[in-house]
Protein backbone atom coordinates (compact mmCIF):
# COMPACT_ATOMS: atom_id res chain seq x y z
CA UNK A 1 5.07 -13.69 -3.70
CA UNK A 2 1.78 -13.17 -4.70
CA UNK A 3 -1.15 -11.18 -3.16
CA UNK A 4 -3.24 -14.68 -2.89
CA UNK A 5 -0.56 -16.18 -1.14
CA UNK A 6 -0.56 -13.74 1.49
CA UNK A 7 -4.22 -15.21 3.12
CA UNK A 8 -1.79 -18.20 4.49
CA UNK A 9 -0.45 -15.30 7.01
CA UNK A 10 -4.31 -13.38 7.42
CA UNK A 11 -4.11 -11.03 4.65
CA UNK A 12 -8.09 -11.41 3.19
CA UNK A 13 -9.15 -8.22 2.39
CA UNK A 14 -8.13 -5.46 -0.21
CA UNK A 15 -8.99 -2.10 -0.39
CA UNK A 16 -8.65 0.62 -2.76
CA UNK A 17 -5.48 2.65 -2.79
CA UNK A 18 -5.83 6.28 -5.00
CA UNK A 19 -5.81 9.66 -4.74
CA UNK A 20 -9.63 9.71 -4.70
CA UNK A 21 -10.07 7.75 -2.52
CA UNK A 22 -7.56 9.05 0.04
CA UNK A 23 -9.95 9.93 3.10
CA UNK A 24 -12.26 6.99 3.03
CA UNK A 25 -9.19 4.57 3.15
CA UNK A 26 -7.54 6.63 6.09
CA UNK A 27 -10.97 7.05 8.44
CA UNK A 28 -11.26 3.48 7.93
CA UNK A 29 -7.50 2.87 8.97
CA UNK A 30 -6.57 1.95 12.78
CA UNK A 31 -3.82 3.74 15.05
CA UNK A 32 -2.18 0.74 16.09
CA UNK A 33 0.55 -0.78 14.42
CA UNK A 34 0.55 -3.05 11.53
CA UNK A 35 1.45 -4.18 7.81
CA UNK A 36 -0.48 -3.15 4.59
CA UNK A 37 0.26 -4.39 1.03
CA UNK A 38 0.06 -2.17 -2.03
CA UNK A 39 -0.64 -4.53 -4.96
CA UNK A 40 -2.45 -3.96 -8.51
CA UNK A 41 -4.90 -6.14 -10.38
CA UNK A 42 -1.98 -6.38 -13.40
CA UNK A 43 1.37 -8.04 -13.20
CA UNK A 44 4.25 -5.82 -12.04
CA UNK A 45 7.85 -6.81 -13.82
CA UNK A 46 10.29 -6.90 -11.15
CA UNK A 47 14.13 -7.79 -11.45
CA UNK A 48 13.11 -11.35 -11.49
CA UNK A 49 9.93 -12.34 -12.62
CA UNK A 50 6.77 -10.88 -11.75
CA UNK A 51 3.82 -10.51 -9.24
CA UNK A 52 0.81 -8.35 -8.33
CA UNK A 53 2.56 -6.77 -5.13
CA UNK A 54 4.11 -3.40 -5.57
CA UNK A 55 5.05 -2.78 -1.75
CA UNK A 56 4.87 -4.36 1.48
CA UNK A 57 5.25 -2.13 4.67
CA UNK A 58 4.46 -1.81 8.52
CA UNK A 59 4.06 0.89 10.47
CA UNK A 60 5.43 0.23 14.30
CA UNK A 61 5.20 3.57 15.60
CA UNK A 62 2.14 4.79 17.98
CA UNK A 63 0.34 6.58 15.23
CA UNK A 64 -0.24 3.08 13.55
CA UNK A 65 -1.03 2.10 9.78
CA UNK A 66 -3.67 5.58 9.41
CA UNK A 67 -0.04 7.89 9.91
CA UNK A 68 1.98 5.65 7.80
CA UNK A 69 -0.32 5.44 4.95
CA UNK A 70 -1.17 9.25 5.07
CA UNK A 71 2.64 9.50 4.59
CA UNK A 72 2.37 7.77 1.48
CA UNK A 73 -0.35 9.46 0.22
CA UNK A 74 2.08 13.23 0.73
CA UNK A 75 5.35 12.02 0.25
CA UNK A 76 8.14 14.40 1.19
CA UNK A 77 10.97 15.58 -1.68
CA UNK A 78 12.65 12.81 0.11
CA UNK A 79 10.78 9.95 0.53
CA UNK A 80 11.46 7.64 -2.95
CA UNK A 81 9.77 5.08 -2.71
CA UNK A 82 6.34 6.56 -1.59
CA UNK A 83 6.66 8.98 -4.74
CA UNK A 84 7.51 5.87 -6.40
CA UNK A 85 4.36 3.80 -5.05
CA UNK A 86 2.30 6.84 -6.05
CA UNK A 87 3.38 7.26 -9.59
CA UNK A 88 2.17 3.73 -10.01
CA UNK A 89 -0.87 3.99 -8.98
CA UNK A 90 -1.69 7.47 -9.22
CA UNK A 91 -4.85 6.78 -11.85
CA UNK A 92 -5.53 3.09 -10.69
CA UNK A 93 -9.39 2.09 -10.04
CA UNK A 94 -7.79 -0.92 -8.59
């Protein structure tokens, strides 16, 4: 899937995802549940094919999307896949 596919099911609006700028993208965040997409401007090879999505996620607990993402941003030494989602876009302007 694609990230322009994903306005069919409401997704319209992207925003920045870096170190720098960490705390505007979590004031702006709600505490209510939800589902964010991590996706880059470039083509990411996957196992088959390719698309601009690097992650899809949700966050169902009562801290919402603003905990969630925070954990992404300081992933524990066991957490994988948010040290993996960081090492991709640790420099990205996108």
């Amino acid at each position: 899937m694609r990230s322009t596919e994903l306005a069919e099911y409401g997704l319209r609006s992207w925003v920045t995802f870096n170190q720098a700028g960490e705390k505007a993208l979590l004031a702006a965040l709600p505490t209510r549940p939800g589902v964010y997409v991590m996706r880059c401007r470039r083509d990411y090879q996957r196992a088959v094919g390719s698309s601009d999505v690097l992650y899809v996620g949700s966050a169902t607990n009562a801290q919402g999307l603003k905990t969630r993402l925070r954990q992404s941003f300081h992933p524990r030494p066991t957490q994988r896949t948010n040290k993996r989602i960081m090492a991709l876009v640790a420099d990205c302007t996108d």
